[in-house]
C-alpha atoms as a PDB file:
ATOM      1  CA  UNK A   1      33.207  69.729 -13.267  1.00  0.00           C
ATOM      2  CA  UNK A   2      35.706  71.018 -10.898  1.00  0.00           C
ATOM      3  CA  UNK A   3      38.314  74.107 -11.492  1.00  0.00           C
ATOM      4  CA  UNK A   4      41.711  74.118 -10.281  1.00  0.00           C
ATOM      5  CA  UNK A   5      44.128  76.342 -10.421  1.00  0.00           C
ATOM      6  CA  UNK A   6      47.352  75.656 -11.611  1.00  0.00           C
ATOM      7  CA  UNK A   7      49.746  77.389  -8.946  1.00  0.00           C
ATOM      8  CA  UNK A   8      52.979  79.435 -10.313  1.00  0.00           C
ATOM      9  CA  UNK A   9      56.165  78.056  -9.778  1.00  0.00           C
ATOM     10  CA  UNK A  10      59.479  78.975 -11.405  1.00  0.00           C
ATOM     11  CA  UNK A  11      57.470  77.743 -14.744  1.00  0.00           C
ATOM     12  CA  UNK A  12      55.689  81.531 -15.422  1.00  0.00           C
ATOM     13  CA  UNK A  13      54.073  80.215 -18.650  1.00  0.00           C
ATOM     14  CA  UNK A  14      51.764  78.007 -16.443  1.00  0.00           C
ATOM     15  CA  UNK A  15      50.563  80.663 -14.882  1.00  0.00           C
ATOM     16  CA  UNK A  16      46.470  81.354 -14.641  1.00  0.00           C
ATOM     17  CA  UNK A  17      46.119  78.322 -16.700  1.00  0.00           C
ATOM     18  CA  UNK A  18      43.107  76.103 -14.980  1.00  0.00           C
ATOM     19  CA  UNK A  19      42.912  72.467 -14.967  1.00  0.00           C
ATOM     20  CA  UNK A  20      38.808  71.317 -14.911  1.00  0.00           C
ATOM     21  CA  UNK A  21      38.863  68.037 -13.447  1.00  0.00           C
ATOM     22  CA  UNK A  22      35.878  65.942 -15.197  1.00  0.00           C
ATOM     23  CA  UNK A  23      34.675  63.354 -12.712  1.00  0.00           C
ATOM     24  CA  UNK A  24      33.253  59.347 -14.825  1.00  0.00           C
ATOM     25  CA  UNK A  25      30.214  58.986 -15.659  1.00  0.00           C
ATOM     26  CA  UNK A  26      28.422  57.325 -12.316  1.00  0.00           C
ATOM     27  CA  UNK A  27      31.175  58.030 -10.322  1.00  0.00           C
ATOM     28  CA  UNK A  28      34.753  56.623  -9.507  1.00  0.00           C
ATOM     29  CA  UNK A  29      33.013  53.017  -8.718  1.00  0.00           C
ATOM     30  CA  UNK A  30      31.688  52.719 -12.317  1.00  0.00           C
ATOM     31  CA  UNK A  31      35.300  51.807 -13.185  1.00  0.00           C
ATOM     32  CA  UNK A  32      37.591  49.123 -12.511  1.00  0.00           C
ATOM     33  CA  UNK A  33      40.886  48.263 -12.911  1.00  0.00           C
ATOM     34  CA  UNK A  34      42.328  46.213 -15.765  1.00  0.00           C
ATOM     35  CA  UNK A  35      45.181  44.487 -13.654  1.00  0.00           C
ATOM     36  CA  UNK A  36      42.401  44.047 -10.730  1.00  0.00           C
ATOM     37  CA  UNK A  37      44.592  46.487  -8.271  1.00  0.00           C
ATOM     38  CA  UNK A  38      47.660  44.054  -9.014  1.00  0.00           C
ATOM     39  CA  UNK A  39      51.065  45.692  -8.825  1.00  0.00           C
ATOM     40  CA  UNK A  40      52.235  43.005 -11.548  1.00  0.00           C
ATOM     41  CA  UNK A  41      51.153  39.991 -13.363  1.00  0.00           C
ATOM     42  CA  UNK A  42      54.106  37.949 -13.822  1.00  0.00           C
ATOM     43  CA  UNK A  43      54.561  34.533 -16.090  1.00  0.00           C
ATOM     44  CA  UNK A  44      58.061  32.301 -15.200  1.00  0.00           C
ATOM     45  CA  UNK A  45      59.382  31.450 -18.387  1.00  0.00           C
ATOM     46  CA  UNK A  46      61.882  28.483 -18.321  1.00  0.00           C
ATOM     47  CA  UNK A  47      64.269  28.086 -15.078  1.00  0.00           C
ATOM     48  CA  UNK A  48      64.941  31.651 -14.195  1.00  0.00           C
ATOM     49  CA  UNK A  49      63.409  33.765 -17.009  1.00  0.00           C
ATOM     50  CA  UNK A  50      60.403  36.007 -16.191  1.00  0.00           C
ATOM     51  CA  UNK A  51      57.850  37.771 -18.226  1.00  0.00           C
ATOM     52  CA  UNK A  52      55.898  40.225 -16.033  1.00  0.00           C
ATOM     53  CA  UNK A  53      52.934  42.788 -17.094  1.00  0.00           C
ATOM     54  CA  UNK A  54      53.804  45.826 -15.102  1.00  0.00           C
ATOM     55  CA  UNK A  55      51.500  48.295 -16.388  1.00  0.00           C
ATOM     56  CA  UNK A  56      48.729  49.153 -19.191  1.00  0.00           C
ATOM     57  CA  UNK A  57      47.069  52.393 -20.965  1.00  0.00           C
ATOM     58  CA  UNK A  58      44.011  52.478 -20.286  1.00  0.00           C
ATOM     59  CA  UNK A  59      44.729  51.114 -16.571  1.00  0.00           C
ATOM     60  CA  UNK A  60      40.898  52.169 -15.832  1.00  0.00           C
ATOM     61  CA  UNK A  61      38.187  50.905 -17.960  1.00  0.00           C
ATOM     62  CA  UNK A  62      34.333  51.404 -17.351  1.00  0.00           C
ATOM     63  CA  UNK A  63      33.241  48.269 -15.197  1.00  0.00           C
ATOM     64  CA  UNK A  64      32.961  45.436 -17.396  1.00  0.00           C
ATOM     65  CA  UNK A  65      34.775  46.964 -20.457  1.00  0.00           C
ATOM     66  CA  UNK A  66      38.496  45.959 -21.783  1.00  0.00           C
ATOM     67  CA  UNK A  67      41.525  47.783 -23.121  1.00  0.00           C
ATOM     68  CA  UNK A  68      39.498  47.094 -26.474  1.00  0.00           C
ATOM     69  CA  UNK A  69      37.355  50.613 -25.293  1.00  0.00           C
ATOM     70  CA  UNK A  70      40.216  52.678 -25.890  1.00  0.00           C
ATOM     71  CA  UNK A  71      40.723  51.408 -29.420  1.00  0.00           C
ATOM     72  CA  UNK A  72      36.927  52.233 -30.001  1.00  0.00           C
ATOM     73  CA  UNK A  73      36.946  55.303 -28.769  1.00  0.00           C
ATOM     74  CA  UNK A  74      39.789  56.581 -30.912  1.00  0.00           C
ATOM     75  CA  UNK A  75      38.258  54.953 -33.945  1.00  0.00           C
ATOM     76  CA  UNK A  76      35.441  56.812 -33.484  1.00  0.00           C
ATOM     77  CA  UNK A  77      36.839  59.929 -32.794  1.00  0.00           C
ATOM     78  CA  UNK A  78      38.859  59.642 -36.472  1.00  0.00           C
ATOM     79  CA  UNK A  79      36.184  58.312 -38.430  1.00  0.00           C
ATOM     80  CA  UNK A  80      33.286  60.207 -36.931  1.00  0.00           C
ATOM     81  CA  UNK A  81      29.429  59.340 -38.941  1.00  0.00           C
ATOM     82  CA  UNK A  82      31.577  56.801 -40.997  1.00  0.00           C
ATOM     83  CA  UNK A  83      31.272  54.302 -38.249  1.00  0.00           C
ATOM     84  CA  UNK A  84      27.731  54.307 -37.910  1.00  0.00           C
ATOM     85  CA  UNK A  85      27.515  51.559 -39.963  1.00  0.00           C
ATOM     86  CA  UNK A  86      29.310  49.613 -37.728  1.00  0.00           C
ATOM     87  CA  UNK A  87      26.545  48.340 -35.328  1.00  0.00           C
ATOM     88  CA  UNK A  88      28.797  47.271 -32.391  1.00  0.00           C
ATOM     89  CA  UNK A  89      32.470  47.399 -31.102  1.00  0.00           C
ATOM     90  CA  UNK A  90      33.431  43.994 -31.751  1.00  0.00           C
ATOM     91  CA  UNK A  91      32.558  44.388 -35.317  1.00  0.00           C
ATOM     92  CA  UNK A  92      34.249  47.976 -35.091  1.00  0.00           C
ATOM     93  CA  UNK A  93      37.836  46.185 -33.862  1.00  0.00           C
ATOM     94  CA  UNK A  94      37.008  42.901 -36.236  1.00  0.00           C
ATOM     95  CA  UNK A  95      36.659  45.513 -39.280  1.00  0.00           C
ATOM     96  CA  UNK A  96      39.792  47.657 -38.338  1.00  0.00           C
ATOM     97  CA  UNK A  97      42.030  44.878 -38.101  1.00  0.00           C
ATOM     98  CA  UNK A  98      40.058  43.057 -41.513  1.00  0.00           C
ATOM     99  CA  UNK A  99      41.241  46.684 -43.083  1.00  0.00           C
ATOM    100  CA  UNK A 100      44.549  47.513 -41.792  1.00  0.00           C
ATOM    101  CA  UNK A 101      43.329  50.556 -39.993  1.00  0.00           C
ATOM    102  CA  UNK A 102      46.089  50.154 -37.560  1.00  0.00           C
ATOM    103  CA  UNK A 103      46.363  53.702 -35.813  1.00  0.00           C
ATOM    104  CA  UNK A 104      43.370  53.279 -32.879  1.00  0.00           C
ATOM    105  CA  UNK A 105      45.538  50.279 -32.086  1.00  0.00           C
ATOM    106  CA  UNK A 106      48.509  52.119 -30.850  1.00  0.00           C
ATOM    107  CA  UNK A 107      46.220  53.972 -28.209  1.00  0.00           C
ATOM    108  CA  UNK A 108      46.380  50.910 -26.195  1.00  0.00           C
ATOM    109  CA  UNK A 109      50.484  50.496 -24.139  1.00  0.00           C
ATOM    110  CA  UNK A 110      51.397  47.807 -22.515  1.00  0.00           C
ATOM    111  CA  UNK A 111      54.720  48.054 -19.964  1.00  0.00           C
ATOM    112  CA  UNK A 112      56.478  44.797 -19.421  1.00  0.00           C
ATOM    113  CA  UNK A 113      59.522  43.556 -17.456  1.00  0.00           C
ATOM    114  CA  UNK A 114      61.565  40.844 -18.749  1.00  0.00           C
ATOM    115  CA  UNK A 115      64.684  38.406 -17.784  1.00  0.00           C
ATOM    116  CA  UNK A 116      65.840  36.511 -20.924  1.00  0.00           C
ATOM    117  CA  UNK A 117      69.207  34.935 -21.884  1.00  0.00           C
ATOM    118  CA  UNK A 118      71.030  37.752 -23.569  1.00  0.00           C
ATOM    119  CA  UNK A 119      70.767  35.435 -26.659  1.00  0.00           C
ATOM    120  CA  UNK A 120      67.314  36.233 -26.659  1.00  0.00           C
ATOM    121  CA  UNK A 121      67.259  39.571 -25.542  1.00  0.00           C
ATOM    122  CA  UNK A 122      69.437  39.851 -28.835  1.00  0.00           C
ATOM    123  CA  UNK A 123      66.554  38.887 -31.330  1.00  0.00           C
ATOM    124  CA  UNK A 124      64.060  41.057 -29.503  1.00  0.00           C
ATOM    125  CA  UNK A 125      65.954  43.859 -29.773  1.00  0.00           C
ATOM    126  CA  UNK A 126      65.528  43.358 -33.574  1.00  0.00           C
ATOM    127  CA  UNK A 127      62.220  45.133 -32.951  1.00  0.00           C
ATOM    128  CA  UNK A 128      62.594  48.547 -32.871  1.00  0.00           C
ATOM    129  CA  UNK A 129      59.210  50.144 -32.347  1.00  0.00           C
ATOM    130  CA  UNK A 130      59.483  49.907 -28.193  1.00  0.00           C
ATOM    131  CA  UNK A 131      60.549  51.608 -25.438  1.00  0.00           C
ATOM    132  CA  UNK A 132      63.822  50.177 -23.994  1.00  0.00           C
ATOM    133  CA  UNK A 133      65.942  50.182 -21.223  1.00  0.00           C
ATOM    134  CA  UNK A 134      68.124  46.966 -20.176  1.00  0.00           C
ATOM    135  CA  UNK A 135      69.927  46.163 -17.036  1.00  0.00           C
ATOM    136  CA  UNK A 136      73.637  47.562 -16.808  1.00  0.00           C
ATOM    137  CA  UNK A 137      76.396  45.191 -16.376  1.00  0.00           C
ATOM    138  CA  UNK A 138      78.844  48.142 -16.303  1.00  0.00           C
ATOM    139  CA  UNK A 139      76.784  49.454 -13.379  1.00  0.00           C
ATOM    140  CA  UNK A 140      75.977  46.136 -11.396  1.00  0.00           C
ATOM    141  CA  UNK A 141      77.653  42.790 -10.725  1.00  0.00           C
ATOM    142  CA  UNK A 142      75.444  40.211 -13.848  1.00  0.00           C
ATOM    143  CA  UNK A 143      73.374  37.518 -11.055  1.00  0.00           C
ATOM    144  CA  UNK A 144      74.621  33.824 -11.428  1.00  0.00           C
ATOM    145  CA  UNK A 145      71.560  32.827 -13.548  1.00  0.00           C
ATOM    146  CA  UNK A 146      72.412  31.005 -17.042  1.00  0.00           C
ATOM    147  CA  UNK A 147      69.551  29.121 -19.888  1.00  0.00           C
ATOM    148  CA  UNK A 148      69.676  25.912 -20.333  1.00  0.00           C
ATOM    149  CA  UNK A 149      67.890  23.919 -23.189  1.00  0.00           C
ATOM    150  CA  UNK A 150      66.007  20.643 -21.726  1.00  0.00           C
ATOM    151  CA  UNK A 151      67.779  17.490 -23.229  1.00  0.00           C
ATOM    152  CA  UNK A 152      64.960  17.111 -26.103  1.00  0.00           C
ATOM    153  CA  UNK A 153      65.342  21.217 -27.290  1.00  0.00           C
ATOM    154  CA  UNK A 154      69.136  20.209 -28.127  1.00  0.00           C
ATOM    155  CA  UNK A 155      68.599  19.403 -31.741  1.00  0.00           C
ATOM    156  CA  UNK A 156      70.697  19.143 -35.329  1.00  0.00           C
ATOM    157  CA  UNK A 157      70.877  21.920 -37.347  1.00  0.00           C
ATOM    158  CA  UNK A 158      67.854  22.162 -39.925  1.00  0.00           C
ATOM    159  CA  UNK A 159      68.622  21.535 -43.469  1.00  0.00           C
ATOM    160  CA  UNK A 160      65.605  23.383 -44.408  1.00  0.00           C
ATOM    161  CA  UNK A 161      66.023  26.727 -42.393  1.00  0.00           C
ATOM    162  CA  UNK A 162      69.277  28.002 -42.218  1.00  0.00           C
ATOM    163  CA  UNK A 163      68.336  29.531 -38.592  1.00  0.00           C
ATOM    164  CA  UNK A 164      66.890  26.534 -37.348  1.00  0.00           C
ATOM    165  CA  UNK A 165      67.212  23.604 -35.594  1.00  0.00           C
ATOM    166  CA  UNK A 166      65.724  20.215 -36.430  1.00  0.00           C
ATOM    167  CA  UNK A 167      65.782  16.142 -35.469  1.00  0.00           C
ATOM    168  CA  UNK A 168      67.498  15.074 -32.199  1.00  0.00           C
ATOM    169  CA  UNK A 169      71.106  14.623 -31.853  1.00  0.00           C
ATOM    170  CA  UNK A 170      73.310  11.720 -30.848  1.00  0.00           C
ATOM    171  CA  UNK A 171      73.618  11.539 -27.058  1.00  0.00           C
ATOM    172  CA  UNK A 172      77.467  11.911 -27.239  1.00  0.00           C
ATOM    173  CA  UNK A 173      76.946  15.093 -29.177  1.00  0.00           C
ATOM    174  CA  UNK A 174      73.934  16.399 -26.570  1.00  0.00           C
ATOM    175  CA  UNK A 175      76.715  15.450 -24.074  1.00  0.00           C
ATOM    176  CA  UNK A 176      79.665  16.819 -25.424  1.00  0.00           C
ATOM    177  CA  UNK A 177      76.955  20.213 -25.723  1.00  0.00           C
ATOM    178  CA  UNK A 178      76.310  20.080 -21.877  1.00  0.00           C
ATOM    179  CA  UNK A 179      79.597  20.455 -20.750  1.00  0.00           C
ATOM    180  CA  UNK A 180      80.490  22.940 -23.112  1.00  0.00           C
ATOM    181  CA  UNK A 181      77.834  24.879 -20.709  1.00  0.00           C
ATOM    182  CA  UNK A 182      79.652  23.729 -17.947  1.00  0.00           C
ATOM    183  CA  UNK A 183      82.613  25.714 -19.104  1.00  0.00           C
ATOM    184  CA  UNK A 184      80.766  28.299 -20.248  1.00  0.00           C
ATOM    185  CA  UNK A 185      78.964  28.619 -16.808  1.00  0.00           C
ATOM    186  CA  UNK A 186      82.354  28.088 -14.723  1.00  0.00           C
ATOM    187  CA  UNK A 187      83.469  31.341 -16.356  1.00  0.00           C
ATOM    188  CA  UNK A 188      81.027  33.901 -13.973  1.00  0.00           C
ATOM    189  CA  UNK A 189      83.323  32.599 -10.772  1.00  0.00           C
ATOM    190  CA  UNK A 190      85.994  34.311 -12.520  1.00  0.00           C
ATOM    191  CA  UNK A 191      84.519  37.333 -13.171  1.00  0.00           C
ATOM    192  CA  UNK A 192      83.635  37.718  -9.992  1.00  0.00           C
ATOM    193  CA  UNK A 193      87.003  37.450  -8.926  1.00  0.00           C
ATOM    194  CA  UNK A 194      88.357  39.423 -11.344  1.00  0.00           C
ATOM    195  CA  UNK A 195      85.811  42.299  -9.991  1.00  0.00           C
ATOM    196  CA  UNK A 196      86.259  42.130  -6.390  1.00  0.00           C
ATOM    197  CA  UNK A 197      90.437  42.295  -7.509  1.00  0.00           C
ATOM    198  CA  UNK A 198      89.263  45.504  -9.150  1.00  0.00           C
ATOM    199  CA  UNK A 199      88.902  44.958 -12.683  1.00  0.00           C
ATOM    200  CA  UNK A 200      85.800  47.538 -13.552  1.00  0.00           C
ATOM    201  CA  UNK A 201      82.449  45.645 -14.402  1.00  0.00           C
ATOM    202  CA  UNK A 202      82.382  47.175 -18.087  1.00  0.00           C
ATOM    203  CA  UNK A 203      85.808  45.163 -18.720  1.00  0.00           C
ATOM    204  CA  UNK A 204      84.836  41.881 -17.038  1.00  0.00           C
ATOM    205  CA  UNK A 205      81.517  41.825 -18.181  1.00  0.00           C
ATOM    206  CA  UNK A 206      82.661  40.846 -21.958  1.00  0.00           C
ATOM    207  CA  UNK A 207      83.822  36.839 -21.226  1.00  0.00           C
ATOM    208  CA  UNK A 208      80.251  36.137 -19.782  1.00  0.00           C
ATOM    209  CA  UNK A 209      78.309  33.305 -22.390  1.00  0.00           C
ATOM    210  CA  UNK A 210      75.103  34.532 -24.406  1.00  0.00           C
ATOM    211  CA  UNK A 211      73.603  32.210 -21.653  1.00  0.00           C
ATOM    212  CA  UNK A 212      73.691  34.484 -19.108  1.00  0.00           C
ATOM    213  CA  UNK A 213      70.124  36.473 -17.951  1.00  0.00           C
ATOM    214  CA  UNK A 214      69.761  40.145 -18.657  1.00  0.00           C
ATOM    215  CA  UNK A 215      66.725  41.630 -18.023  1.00  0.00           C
ATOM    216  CA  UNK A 216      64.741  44.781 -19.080  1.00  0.00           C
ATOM    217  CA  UNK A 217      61.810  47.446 -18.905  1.00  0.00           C
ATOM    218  CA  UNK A 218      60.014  47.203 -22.700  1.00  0.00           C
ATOM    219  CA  UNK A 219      56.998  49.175 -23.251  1.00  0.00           C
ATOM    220  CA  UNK A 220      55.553  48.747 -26.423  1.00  0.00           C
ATOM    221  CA  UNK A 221      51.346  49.772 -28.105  1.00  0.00           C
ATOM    222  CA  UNK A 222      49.250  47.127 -28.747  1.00  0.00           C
ATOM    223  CA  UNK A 223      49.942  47.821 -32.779  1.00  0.00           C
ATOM    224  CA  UNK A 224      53.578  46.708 -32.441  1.00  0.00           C
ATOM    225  CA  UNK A 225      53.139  44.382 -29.983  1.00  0.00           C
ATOM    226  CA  UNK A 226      51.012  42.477 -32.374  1.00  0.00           C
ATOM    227  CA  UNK A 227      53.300  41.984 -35.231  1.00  0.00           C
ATOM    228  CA  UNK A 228      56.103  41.314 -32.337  1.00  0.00           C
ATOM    229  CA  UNK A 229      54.030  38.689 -31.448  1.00  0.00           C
ATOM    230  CA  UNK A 230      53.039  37.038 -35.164  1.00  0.00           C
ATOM    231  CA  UNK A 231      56.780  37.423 -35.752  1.00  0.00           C
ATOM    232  CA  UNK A 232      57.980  35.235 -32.613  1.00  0.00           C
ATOM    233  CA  UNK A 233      55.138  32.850 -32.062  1.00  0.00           C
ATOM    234  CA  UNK A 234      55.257  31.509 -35.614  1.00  0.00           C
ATOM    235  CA  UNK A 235      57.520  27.921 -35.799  1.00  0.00           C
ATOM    236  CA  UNK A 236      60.149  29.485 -37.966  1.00  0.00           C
ATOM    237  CA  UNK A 237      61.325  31.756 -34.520  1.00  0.00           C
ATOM    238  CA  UNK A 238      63.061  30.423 -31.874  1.00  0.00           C
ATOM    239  CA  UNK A 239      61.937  27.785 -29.652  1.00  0.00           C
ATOM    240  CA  UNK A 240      63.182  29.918 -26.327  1.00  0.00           C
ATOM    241  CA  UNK A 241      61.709  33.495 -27.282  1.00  0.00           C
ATOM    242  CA  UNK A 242      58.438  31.551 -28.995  1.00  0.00           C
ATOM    243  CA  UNK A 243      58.389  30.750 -24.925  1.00  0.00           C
ATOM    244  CA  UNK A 244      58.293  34.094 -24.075  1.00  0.00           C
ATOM    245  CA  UNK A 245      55.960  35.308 -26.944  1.00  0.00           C
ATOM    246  CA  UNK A 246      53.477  33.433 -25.772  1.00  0.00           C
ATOM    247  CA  UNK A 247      53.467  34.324 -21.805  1.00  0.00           C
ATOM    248  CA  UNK A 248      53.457  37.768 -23.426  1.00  0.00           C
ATOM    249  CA  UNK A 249      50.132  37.027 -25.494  1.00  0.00           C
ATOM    250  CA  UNK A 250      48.810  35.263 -22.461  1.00  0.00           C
ATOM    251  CA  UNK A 251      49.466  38.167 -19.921  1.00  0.00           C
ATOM    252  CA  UNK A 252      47.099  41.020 -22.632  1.00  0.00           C
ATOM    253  CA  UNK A 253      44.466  38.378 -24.082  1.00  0.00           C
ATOM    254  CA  UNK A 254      42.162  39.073 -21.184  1.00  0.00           C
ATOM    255  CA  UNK A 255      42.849  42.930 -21.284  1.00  0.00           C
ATOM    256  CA  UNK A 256      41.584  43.537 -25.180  1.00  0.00           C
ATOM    257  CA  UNK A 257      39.848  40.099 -26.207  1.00  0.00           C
ATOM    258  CA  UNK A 258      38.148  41.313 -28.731  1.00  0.00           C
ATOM    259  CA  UNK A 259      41.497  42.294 -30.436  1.00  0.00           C
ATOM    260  CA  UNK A 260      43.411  39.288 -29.716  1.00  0.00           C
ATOM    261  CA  UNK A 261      40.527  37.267 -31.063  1.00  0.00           C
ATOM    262  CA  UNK A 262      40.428  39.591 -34.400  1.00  0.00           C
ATOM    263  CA  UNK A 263      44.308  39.129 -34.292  1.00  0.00           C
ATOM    264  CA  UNK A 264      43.963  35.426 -34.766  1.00  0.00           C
ATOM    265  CA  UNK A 265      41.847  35.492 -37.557  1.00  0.00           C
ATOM    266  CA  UNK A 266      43.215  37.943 -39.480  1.00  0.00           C
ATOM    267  CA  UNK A 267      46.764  37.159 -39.021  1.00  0.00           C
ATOM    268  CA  UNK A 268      48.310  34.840 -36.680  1.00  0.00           C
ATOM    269  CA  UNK A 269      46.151  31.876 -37.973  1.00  0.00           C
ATOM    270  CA  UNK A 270      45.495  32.956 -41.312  1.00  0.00           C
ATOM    271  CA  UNK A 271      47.125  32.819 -44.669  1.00  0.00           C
ATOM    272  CA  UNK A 272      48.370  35.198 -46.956  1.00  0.00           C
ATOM    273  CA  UNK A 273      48.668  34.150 -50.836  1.00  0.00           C
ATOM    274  CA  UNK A 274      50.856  35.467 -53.590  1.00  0.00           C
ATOM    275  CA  UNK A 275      49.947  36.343 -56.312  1.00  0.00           C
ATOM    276  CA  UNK A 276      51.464  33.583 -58.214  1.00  0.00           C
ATOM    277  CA  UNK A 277      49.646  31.155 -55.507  1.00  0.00           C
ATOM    278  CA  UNK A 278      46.244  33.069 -56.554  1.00  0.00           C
ATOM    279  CA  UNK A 279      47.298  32.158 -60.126  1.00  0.00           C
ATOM    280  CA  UNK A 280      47.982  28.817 -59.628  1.00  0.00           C
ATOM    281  CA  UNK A 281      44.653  27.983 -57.795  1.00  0.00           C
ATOM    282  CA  UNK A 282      42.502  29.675 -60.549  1.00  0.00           C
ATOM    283  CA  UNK A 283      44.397  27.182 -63.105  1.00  0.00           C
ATOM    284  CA  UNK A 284      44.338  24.253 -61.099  1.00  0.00           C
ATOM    285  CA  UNK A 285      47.909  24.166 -61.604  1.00  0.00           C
ATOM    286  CA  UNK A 286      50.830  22.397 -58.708  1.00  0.00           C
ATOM    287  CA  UNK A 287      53.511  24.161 -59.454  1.00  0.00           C
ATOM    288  CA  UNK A 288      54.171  27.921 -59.673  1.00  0.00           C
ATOM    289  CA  UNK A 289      55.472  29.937 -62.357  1.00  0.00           C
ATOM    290  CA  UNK A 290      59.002  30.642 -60.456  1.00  0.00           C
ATOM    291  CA  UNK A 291      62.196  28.541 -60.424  1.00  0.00           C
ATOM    292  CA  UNK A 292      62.291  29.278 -56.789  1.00  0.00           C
ATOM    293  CA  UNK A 293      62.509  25.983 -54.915  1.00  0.00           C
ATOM    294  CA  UNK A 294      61.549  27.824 -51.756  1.00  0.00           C
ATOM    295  CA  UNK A 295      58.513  29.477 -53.066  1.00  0.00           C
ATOM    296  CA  UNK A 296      57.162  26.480 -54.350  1.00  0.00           C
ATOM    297  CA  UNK A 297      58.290  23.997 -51.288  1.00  0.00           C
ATOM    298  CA  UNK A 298      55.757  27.152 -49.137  1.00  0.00           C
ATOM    299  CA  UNK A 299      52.887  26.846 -51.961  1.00  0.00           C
ATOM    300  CA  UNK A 300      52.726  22.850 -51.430  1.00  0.00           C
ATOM    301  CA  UNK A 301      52.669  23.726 -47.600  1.00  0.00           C
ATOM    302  CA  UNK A 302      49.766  26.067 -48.138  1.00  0.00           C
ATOM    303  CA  UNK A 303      48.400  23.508 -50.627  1.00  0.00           C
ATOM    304  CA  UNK A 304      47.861  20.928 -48.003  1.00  0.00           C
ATOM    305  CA  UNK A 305      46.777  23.190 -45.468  1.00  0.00           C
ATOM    306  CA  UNK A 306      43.802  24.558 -48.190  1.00  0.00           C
ATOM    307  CA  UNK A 307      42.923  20.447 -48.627  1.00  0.00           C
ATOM    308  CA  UNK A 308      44.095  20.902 -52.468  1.00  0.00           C
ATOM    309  CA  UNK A 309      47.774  18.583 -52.289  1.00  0.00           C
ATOM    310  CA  UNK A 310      46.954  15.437 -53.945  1.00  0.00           C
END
């Protein structure tokens, strides 16, 4: 362990404080980098969209270890002699996650950068436990980049979900769609006219189409980013940020496995039952005790996946 001496500047409360630099276990070659010296890790999401990994906490993990270390670690800092009965990390994280002990999760940060049709960007900002900050149209001119759904993603409007989209549409209708894009697209010549006459960028900016890309730094901890991703892979979100949900889950799977895996079973594959569900399976019954049309058309759903529909 090395001493160093924190030098006065105009900060005099720092003053004779000393930093003791503590040098890894086996040296600075016991420990490798999670991004394997990589500046970025980036996934191209649809024509012009991007989802990049620009960073993680813990960046340096002993050689052969994961982000999944860090989560230990704090777990067993919190819990002390409790986790002795936990025989190995895997069953550690497995346990956590089985338990809702969700705090040693949010040790682990991950630091992305994102381009996403504003339309997008506009559900994700729904999730308000990150770190945000967005590209400026009233600072810079917006790039000529616009989303635009492949012919079989243009779709009727669900009659189940309200949000949603369903069967195929009639070609004139996918048509008559496509060139209202046109229009919509035609409109960023303008603006840039209307911005080189002089017309400040905040102004301008507001006739651009939700189909135009903005693009942002988002840094979020693993805990978060979890439910983030449960929320926006599952079929009832969007088809276009689903897209980017899962380049997001494929960019940190390799960085805490062990999680991810956990993740899966506990949550993103699983299923939750209601109480009135728990009812109805201990009386054999179909139908729930509710009027709800809803709750019962999600019970037969769950019924079939459990093998009990008839």
């Amino acid at each position: 362990m090395q001493g160093v001496e924190v030098k006065q500047g105009s900060a005099a409360m720092t003053a004779g404080v000393t930093v003791q630099r503590v040098e890894p276990e086996g040296g600075a070659s016991s420990w490798s980098d999670l991004m394997g010296g990589a500046a970025r890790l980036d996934v191209a999401v649809h024509d012009h969209g991007l989802c990049s990994l620009i960073d993680v906490m813990p960046r340096l993990v002993p050689t052969g270890a994961t982000a999944d270390q860090a989560i230990v670690q704090a777990a067993r800092v919190s819990y002390g002699a409790g986790t002795k009965k936990v025989n190995e990390d895997r069953g550690l994280i497995r346990y956590l996650l089985r338990h809702r002990h969700t705090t040693p999760f949010e040790m682990v940060e991950f630091k992305f950068h994102v381009r996403m049709p504003i339309f997008v960007a506009r559900q994700w900002i729904r999730h308000r436990t990150a770190n945000v900050n967005e590209y400026s149209a009233r600072y810079s001119i917006v790039p000529d980049r616009f989303y635009r759904p492949s012919r079989d993603d243009i779709r009727q409007q669900s009659k189940a979900n309200r949000q949603g989209r369903d069967e195929p549409i009639d070609d004139a209708t996918a048509d008559a769609f496509l060139r209202y894009l046109d229009r919509a697209e035609a409109l960023h010549e303008e603006y840039l006219k209307l911005t080189e006459q002089g017309l400040a960028r905040e102004i301008a900016r507001i006739g651009l189409p939700q189909s135009v890309y903005t693009e942002w730094y988002w840094k979020i901890d693993l805990h978060n980013l979890l439910r983030f991703l449960a929320l926006r892979i599952d079929e009832h979100a969007q088809q276009e940020i689903r897209d980017f949900a899962r380049a997001m889950l494929a960019l940190i799977e390799p960085m805490c496995p062990w999680t991810i895996e956990a993740w899966r079973d506990y949550e993103l594959e699983s299923m939750r039952l209601t109480r009135l569900e728990i009812e109805a399976i201990r009386a054999g019954a179909v139908s729930l005790r509710t009027d709800n049309k809803r709750e019962q058309a999600e019970w037969d759903a769950k019924r079939a996946r459990l093998g009990l529909a008839n």
